[in-house]
Protein backbone atom coordinates (compact mmCIF):
# COMPACT_ATOMS: atom_id res chain seq x y z
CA UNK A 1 -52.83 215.61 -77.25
CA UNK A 2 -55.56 215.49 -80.15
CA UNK A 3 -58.55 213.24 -79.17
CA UNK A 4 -60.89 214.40 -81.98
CA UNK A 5 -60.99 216.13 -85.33
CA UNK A 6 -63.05 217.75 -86.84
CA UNK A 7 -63.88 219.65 -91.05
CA UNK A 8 -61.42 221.84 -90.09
CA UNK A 9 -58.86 220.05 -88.87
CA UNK A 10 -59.14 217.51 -91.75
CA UNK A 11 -58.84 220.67 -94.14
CA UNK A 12 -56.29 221.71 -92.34
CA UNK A 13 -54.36 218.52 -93.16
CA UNK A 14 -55.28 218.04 -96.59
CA UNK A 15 -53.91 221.42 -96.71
CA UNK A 16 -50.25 220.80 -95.62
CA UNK A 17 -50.35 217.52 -97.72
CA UNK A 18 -50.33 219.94 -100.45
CA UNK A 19 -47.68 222.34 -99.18
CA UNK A 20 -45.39 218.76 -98.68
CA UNK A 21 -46.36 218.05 -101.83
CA UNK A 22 -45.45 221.13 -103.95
CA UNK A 23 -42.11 221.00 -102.91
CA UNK A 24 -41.46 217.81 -104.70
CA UNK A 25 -43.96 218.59 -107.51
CA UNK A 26 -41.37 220.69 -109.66
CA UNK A 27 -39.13 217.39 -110.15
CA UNK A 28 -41.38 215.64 -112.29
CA UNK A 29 -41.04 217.14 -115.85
CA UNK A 30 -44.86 216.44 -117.18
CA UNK A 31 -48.11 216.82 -115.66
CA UNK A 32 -49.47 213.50 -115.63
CA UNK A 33 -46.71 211.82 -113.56
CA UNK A 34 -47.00 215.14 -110.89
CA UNK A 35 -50.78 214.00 -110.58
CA UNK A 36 -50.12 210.88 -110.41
CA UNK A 37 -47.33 211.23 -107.92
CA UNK A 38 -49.88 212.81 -105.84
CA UNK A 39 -52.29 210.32 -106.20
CA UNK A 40 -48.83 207.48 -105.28
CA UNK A 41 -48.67 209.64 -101.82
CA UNK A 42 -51.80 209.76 -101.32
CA UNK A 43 -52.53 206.23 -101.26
CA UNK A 44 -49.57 205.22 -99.14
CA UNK A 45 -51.50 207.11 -96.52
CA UNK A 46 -54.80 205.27 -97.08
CA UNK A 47 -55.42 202.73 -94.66
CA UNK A 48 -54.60 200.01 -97.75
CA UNK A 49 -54.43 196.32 -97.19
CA UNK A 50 -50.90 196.08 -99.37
CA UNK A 51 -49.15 199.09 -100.41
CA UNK A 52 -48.46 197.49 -104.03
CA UNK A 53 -48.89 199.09 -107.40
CA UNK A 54 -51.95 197.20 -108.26
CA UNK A 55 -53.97 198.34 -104.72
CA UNK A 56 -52.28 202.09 -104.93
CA UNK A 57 -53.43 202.52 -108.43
CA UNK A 58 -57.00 200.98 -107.39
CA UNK A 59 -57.58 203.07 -104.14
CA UNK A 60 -56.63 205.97 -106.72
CA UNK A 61 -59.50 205.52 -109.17
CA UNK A 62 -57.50 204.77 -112.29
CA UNK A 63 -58.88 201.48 -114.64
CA UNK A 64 -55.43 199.87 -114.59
CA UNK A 65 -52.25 199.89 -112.68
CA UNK A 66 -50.65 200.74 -115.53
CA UNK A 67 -49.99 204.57 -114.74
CA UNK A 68 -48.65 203.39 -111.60
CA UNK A 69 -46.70 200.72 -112.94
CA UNK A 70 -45.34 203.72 -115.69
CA UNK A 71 -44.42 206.20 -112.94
CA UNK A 72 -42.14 203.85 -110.65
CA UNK A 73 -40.86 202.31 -113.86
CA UNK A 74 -40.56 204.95 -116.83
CA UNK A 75 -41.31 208.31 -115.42
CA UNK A 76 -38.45 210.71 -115.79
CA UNK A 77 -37.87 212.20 -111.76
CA UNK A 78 -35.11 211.93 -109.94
CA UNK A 79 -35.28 210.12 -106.44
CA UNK A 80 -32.25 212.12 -105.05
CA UNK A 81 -33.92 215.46 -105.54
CA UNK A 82 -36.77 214.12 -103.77
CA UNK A 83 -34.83 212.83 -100.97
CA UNK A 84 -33.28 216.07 -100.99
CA UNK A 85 -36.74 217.63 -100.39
CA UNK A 86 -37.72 215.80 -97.59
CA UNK A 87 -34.82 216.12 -95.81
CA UNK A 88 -35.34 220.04 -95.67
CA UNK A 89 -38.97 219.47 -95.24
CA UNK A 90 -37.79 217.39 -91.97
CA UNK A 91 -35.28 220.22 -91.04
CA UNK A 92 -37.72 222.92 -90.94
CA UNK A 93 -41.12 220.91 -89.36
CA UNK A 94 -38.88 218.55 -86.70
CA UNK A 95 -35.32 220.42 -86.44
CA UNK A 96 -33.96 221.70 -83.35
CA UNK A 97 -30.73 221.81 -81.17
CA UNK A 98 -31.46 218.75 -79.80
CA UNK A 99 -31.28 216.73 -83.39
CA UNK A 100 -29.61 213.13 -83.49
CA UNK A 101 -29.11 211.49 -86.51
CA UNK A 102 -29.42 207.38 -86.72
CA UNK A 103 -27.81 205.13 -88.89
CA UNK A 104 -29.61 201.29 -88.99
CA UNK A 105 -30.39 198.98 -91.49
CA UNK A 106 -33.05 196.76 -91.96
CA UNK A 107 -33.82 193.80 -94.57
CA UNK A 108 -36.31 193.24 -97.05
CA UNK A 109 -37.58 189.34 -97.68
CA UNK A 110 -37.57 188.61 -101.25
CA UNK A 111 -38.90 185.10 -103.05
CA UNK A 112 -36.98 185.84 -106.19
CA UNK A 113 -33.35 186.14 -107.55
CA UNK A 114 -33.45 189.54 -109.63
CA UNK A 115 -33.81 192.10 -107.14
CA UNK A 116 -30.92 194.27 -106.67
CA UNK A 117 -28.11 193.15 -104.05
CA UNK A 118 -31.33 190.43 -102.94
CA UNK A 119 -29.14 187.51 -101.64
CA UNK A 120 -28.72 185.25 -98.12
CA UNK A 121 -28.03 187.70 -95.41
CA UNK A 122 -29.05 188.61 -92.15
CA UNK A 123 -32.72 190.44 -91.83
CA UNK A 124 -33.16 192.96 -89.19
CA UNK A 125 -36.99 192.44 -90.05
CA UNK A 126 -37.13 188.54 -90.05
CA UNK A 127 -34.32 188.47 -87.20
CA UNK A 128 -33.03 185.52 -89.18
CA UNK A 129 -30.69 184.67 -92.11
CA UNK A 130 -33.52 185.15 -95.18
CA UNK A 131 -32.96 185.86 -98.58
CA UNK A 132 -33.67 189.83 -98.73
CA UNK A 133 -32.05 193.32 -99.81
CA UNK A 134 -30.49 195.18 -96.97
CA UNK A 135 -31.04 199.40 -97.20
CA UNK A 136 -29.16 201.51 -94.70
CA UNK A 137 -30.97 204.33 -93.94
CA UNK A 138 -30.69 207.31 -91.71
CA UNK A 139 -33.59 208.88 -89.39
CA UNK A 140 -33.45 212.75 -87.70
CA UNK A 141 -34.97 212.29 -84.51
CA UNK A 142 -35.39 215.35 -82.44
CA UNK A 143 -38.54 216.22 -78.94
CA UNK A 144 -40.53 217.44 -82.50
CA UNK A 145 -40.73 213.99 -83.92
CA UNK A 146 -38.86 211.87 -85.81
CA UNK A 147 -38.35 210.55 -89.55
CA UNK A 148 -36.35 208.85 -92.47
CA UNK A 149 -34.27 211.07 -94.51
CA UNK A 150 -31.78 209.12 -96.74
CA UNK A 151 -31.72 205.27 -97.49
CA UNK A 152 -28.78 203.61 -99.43
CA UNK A 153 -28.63 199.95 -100.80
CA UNK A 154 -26.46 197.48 -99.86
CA UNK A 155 -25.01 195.85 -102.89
CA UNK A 156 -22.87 192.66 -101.34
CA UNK A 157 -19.56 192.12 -103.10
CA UNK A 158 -21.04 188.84 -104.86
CA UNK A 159 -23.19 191.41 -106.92
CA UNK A 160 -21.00 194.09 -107.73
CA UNK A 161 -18.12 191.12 -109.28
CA UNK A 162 -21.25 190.08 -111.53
CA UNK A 163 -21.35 192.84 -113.51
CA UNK A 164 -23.84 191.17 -116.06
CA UNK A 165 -26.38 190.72 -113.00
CA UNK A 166 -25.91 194.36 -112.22
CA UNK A 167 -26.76 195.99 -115.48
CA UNK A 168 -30.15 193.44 -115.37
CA UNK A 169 -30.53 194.74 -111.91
CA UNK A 170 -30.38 198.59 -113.41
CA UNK A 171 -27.40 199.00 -111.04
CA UNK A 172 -25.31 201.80 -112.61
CA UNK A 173 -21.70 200.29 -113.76
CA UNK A 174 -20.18 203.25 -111.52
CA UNK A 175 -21.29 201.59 -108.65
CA UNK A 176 -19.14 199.84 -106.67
CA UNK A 177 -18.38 198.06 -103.32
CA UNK A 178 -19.50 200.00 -100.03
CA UNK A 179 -19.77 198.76 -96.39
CA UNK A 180 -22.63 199.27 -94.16
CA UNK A 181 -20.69 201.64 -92.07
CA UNK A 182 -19.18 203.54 -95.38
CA UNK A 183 -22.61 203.85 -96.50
CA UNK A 184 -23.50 205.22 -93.07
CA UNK A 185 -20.79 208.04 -93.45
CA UNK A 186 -21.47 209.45 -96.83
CA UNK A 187 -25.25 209.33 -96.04
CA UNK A 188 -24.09 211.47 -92.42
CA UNK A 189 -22.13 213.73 -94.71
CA UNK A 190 -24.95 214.85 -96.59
CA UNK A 191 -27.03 214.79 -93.63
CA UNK A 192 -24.63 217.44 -92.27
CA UNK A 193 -23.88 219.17 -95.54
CA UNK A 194 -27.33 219.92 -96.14
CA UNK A 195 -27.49 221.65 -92.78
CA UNK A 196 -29.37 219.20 -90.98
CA UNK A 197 -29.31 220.59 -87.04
CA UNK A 198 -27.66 217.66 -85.67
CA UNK A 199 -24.95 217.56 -83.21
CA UNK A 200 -25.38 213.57 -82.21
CA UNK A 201 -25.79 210.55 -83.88
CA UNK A 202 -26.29 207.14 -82.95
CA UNK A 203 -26.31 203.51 -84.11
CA UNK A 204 -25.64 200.10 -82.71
CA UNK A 205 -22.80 197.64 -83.02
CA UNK A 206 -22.47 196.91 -86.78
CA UNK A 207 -21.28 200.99 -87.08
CA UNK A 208 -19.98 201.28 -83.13
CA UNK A 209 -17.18 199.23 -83.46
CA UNK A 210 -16.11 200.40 -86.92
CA UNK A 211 -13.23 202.46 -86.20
CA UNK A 212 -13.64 204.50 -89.31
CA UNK A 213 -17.24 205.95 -89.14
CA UNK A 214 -16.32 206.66 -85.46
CA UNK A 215 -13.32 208.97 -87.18
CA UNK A 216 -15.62 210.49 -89.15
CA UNK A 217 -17.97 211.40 -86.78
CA UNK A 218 -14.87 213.19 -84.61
CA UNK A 219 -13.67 214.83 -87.74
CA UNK A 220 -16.86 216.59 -88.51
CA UNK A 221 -17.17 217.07 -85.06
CA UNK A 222 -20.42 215.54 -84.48
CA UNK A 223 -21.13 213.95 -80.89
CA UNK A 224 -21.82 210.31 -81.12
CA UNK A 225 -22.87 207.41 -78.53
CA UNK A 226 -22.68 203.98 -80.42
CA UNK A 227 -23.04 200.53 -79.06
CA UNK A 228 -19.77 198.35 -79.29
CA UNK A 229 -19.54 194.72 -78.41
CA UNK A 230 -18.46 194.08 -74.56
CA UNK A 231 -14.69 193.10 -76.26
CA UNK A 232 -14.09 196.37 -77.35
CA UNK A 233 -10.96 198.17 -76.64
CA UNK A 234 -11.43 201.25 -74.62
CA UNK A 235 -7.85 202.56 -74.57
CA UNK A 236 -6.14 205.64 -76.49
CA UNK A 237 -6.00 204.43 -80.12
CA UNK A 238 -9.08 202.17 -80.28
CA UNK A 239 -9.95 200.27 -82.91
CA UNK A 240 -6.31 198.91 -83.87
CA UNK A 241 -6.00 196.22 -81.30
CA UNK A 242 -5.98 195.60 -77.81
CA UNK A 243 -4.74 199.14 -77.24
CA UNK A 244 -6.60 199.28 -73.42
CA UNK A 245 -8.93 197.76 -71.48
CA UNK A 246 -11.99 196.00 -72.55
CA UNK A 247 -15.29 197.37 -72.11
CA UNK A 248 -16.45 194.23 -69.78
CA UNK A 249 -13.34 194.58 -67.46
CA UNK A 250 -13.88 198.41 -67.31
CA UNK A 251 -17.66 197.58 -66.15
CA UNK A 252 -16.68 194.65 -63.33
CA UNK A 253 -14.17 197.23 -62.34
CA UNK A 254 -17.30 200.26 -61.68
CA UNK A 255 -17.93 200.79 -58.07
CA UNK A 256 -21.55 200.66 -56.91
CA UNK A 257 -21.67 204.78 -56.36
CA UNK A 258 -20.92 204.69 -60.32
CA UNK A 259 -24.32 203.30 -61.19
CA UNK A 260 -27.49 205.61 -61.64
CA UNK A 261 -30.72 204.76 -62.66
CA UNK A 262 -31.97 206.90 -65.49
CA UNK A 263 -34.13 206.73 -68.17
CA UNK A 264 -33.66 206.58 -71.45
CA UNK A 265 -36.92 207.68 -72.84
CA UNK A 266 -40.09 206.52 -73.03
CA UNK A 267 -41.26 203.42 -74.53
CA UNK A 268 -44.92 201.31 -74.74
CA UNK A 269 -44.92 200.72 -71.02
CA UNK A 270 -43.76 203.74 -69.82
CA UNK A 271 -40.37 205.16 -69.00
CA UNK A 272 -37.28 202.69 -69.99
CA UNK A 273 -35.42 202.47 -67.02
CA UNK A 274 -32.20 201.01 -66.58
CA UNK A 275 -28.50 201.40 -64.46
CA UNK A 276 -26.09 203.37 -65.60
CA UNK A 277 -22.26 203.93 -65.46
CA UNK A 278 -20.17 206.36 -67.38
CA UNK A 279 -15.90 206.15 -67.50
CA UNK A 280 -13.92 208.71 -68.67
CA UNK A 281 -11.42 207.62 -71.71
CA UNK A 282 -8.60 209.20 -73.29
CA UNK A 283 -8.42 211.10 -76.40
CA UNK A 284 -5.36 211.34 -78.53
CA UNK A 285 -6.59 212.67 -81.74
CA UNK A 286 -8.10 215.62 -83.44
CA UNK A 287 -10.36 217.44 -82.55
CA UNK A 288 -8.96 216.91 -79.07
CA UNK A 289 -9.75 220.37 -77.55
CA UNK A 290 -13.02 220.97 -76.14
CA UNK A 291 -14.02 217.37 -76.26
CA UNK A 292 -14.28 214.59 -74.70
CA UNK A 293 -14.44 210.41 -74.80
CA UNK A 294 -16.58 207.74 -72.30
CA UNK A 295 -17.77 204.27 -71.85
CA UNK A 296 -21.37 204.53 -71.26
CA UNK A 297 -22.39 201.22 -69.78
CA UNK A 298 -25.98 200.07 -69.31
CA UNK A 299 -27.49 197.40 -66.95
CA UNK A 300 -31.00 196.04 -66.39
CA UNK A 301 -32.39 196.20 -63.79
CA UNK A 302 -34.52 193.00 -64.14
CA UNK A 303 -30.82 191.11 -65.08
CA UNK A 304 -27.72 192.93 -63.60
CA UNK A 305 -25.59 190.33 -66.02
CA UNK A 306 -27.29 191.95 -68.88
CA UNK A 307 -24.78 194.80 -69.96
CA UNK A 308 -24.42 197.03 -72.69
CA UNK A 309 -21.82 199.00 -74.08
CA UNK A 310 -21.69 202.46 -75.85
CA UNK A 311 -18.24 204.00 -76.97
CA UNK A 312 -19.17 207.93 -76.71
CA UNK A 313 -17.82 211.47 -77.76
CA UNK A 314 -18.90 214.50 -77.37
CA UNK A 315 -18.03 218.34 -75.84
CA UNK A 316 -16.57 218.54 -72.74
CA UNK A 317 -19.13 218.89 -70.19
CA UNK A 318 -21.41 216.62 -71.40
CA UNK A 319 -23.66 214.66 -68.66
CA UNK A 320 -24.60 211.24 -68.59
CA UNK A 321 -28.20 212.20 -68.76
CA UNK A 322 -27.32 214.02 -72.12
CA UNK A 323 -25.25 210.68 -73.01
CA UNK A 324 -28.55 208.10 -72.01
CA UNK A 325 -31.04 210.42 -73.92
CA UNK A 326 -28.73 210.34 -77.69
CA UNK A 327 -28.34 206.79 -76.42
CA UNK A 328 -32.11 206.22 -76.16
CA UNK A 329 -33.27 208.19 -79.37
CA UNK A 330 -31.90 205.00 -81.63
CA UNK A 331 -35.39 203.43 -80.74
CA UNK A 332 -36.46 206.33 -83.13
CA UNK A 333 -35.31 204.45 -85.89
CA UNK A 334 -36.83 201.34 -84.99
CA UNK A 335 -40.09 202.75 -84.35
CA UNK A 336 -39.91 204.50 -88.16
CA UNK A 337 -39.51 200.72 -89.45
CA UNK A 338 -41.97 199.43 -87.17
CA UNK A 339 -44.73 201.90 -88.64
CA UNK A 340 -43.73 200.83 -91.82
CA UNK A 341 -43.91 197.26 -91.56
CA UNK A 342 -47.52 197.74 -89.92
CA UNK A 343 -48.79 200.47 -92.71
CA UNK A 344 -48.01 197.46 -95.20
CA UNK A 345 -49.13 194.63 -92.98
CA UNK A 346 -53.08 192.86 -93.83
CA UNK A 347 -55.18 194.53 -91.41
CA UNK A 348 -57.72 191.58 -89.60
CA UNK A 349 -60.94 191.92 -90.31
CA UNK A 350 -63.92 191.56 -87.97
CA UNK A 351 -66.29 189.06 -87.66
CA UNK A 352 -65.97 185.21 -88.50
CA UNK A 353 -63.27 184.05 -90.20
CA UNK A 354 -62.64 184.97 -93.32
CA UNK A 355 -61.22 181.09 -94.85
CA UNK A 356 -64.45 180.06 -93.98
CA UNK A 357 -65.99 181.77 -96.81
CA UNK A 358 -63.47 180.53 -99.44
CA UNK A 359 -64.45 177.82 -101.63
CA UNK A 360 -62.92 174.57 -101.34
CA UNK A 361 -60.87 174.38 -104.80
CA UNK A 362 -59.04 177.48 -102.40
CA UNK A 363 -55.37 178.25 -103.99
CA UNK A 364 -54.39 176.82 -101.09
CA UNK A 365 -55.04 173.43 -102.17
CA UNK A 366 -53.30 174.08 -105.95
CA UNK A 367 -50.94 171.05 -105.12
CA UNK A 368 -53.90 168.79 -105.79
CA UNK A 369 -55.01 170.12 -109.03
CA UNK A 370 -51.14 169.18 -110.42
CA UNK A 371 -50.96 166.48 -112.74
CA UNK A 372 -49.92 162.92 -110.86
CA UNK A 373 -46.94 161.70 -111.32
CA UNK A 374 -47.23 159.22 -113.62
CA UNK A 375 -50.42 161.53 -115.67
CA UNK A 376 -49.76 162.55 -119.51
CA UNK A 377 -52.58 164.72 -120.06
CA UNK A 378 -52.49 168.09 -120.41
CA UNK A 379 -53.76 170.95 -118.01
CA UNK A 380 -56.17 172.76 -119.33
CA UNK A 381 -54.99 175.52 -121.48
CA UNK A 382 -58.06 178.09 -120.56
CA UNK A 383 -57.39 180.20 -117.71
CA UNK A 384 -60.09 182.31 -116.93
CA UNK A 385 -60.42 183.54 -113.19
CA UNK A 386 -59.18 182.05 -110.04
CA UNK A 387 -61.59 181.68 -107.40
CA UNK A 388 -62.46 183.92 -104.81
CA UNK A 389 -59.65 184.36 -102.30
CA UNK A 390 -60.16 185.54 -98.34
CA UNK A 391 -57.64 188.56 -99.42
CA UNK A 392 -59.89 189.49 -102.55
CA UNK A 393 -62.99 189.39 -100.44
CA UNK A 394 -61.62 191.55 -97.54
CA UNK A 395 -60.90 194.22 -100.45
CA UNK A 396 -63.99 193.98 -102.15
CA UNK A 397 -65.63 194.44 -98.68
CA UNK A 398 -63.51 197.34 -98.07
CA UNK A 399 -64.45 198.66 -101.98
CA UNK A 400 -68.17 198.74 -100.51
CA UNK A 401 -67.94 200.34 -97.64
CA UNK A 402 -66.55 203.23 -99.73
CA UNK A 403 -69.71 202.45 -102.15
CA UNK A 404 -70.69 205.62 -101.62
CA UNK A 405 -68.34 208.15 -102.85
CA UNK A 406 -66.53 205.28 -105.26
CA UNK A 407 -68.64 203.13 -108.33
CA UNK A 408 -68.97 199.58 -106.98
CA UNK A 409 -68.39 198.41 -110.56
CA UNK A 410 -64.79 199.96 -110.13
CA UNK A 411 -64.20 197.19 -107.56
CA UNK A 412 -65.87 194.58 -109.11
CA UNK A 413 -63.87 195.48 -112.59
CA UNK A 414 -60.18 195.26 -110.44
CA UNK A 415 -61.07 192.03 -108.83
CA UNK A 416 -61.72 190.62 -112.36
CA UNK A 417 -58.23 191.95 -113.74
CA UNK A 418 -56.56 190.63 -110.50
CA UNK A 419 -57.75 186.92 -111.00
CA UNK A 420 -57.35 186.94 -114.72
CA UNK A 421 -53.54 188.28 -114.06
CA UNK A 422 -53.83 185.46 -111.42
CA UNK A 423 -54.99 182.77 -113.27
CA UNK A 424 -52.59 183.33 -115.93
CA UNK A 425 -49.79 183.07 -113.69
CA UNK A 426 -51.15 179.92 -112.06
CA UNK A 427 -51.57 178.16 -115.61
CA UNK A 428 -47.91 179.26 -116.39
CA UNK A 429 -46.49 177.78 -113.39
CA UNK A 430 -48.64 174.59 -114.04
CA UNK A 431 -47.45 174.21 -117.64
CA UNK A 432 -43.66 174.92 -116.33
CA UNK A 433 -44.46 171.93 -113.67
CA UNK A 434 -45.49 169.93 -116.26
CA UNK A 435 -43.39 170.43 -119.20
CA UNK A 436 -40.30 169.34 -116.38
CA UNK A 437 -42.27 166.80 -115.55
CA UNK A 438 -42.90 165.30 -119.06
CA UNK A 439 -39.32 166.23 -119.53
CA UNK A 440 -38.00 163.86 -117.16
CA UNK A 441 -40.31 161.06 -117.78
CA UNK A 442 -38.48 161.24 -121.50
């Protein structure tokens, strides 16, 4: 393990940050949105407060976010190619015959309307119903690491009959309806087009118990152990019915010699141990030769009651420890999500707290300054700058400890264009506010 790092190392680094990055660098037609791609990747590996245009064009020197704003908005490259690119980079740094592939989404909380397929649904991230886009993505996780290699929006069926809200989306008019688990197969099918050295995947119940991506994965002959609900059928023919048994009958039914304790990788506290139990099940389709289907069931130790279910296929031969390990690599995918939330996350600061420093007309107390209910003058039409906030504080504090290699006017001149944009915005909202409220007073 590497407990220190030294000019070389760093060099070392810097120098296979440019190797990642030439392979993309032919995609973008012009020079200036190559550099400033560079400068894009760059700062999503700074240790930045908010990985946002404004803060990614800021920790890259420029005046104004606008060649930031110009290269996710205008710039002529094309995102497939890229994805393309990464996926081979992953291939030849992490692949290995060991490879499973993971199919998960995940949500994204929005405030606004606009978004593409942003509506109320179910967050993975919030754990709640929230209004948020939903991407299904795929991760390669193999003993060499693991990473994110394709991603796919979820447009919900409200979105694609609006075809108005679409084309003000930029969603292309081609586009049409997909599941989660369809978008989970053609995103597998490029996976293993492209060569990816795979021969498992993995994903939990939302793809487990579709019958159809479990088809596919038997089809291409790819291995997979997915989690299925405990009222899954586990009979010949699963998927259309009650066609067998149901996974909790087949688990009261498991003797106590059928029960192992293995782990299934390891997690923050060490190994993750649990019981295990493995059924044989029959198989009545192509490819039927040289394969095989189980019930992988899983039991805590801490709660014996607390079962889970995996619906598994794979070649014959196949052990349970081989089973538990695919089973226990789709924590891979949770872990690449995790890293991102916490990359984009505000770091704390040390020291006292930092709302102690903010002046009292704070933004958080904006509800005062609105006109009263029953007030007909005008706000003032002057916006100027907003206060200080504790965020714009911790980054001008962060601007200075990098005084020496950065201008500290720089800083000073992006706080000022941050809390005119700011103030603008707040002296919109307050003239919205009160036009309605003049409106209904009328």
């Amino acid at each position: 393990m590497l407990v220190d790092v030294d000019d070389e190392v760093l060099r070392s680094w810097l120098a296979g940050l440019d190797d990642l990055f030439a392979r993309v660098a032919g995609r973008f037609g012009r020079v200036e949105p190559r550099r400033q791609a560079r400068l894009y990747l760059m700062g999503l590996l700074a240790p930045l407060e908010r990985k946002n245009g404004w803060q990614l064009a800021e920790a890259a020197g420029d005046a104004t976010p606008d060649r930031m704003q110009r290269l996710s908005n205008n710039a002529r490259w094309d995102a497939r190619q890229v994805r393309d690119d990464l996926r081979g980079y992953v291939a030849e740094q992490l692949g290995g015959p060991g490879g499973v592939l993971i199919v998960d989404d995940t949500g994204f909380v929005k405030k606004g309307i606009k978004s593409a397929g942003v509506q109320r649904q179910y967050s993975g991230t919030a754990g709640r119903v929230e209004n948020c886009q939903v991407g299904v993505f795929v991760a390669y996780a193999s003993p060499a690491g693991r990473a994110l290699i394709d991603a796919e929006l979820y447009l919900p069926r409200s979105w694609i009959g609006d075809r108005a809200r679409c084309a003000a989306a930029g969603v292309p008019a081609d586009v049409g309806f997909a599941t989660k688990p369809e978008l989970g197969r053609v995103m597998l099918g490029r996976a293993l087009d492209a060569g990816m050295p795979a021969r498992w995947a993995t994903a939990d119940e939302a793809y487990g118990q579709d019958h159809k991506f479990r088809v596919f994965c038997e089809r291409r002959r790819l291995g997979y152990v997915v989690a299925v609900p405990c009222s899954q059928s586990a009979g010949a023919g699963t998927g259309y019915g009650n066609t067998g048994s149901r996974a909790d009958a087949l688990a009261a039914a498991a003797p106590a010699q059928a029960w192992k304790r293995l782990s299934a990788g390891d997690g923050a506290k060490g190994p993750r141990l649990y019981d295990w139990a493995l059924a044989a099940l029959p198989i009545d389709r192509e490819p039927s030769e040289g394969f095989e289907r189980w019930l992988l069931i899983r039991r805590s130790i801490a709660d014996p009651a607390d079962l889970a279910y995996y619906l598994c296929f794979g070649p014959a031969g196949t052990t349970m420890s081989q089973l538990v390990r695919v089973a226990g690599a789709r924590w891979a995918i949770e872990e690449c999500f995790q890293s991102g939330e916490k990359r984009n996350r505000p770091r704390p600061v040390p020291g006292p707290p930092l709302r102690r420093l903010a002046p009292p007309h704070h933004p958080r107390d904006a509800r005062r300054q609105l006109p009263c209910r029953h007030c007909r003058c005008q706000p003032k039409s002057t916006p100027g700058l907003v206060p200080l906030t504790p965020a714009e504080i911790r980054r001008l504090l962060a601007h200075l400890t990098s005084a020496a290699t950065r201008p500290l006017g720089d800083g000073l001149a992006w706080s000022r264009q941050r809390r005119a944009r700011q103030a603008r915005a707040r002296s919109s909202h307050y003239w919205r506010r009160w036009l309605i409220h003049h409106e209904m007073l009328l």
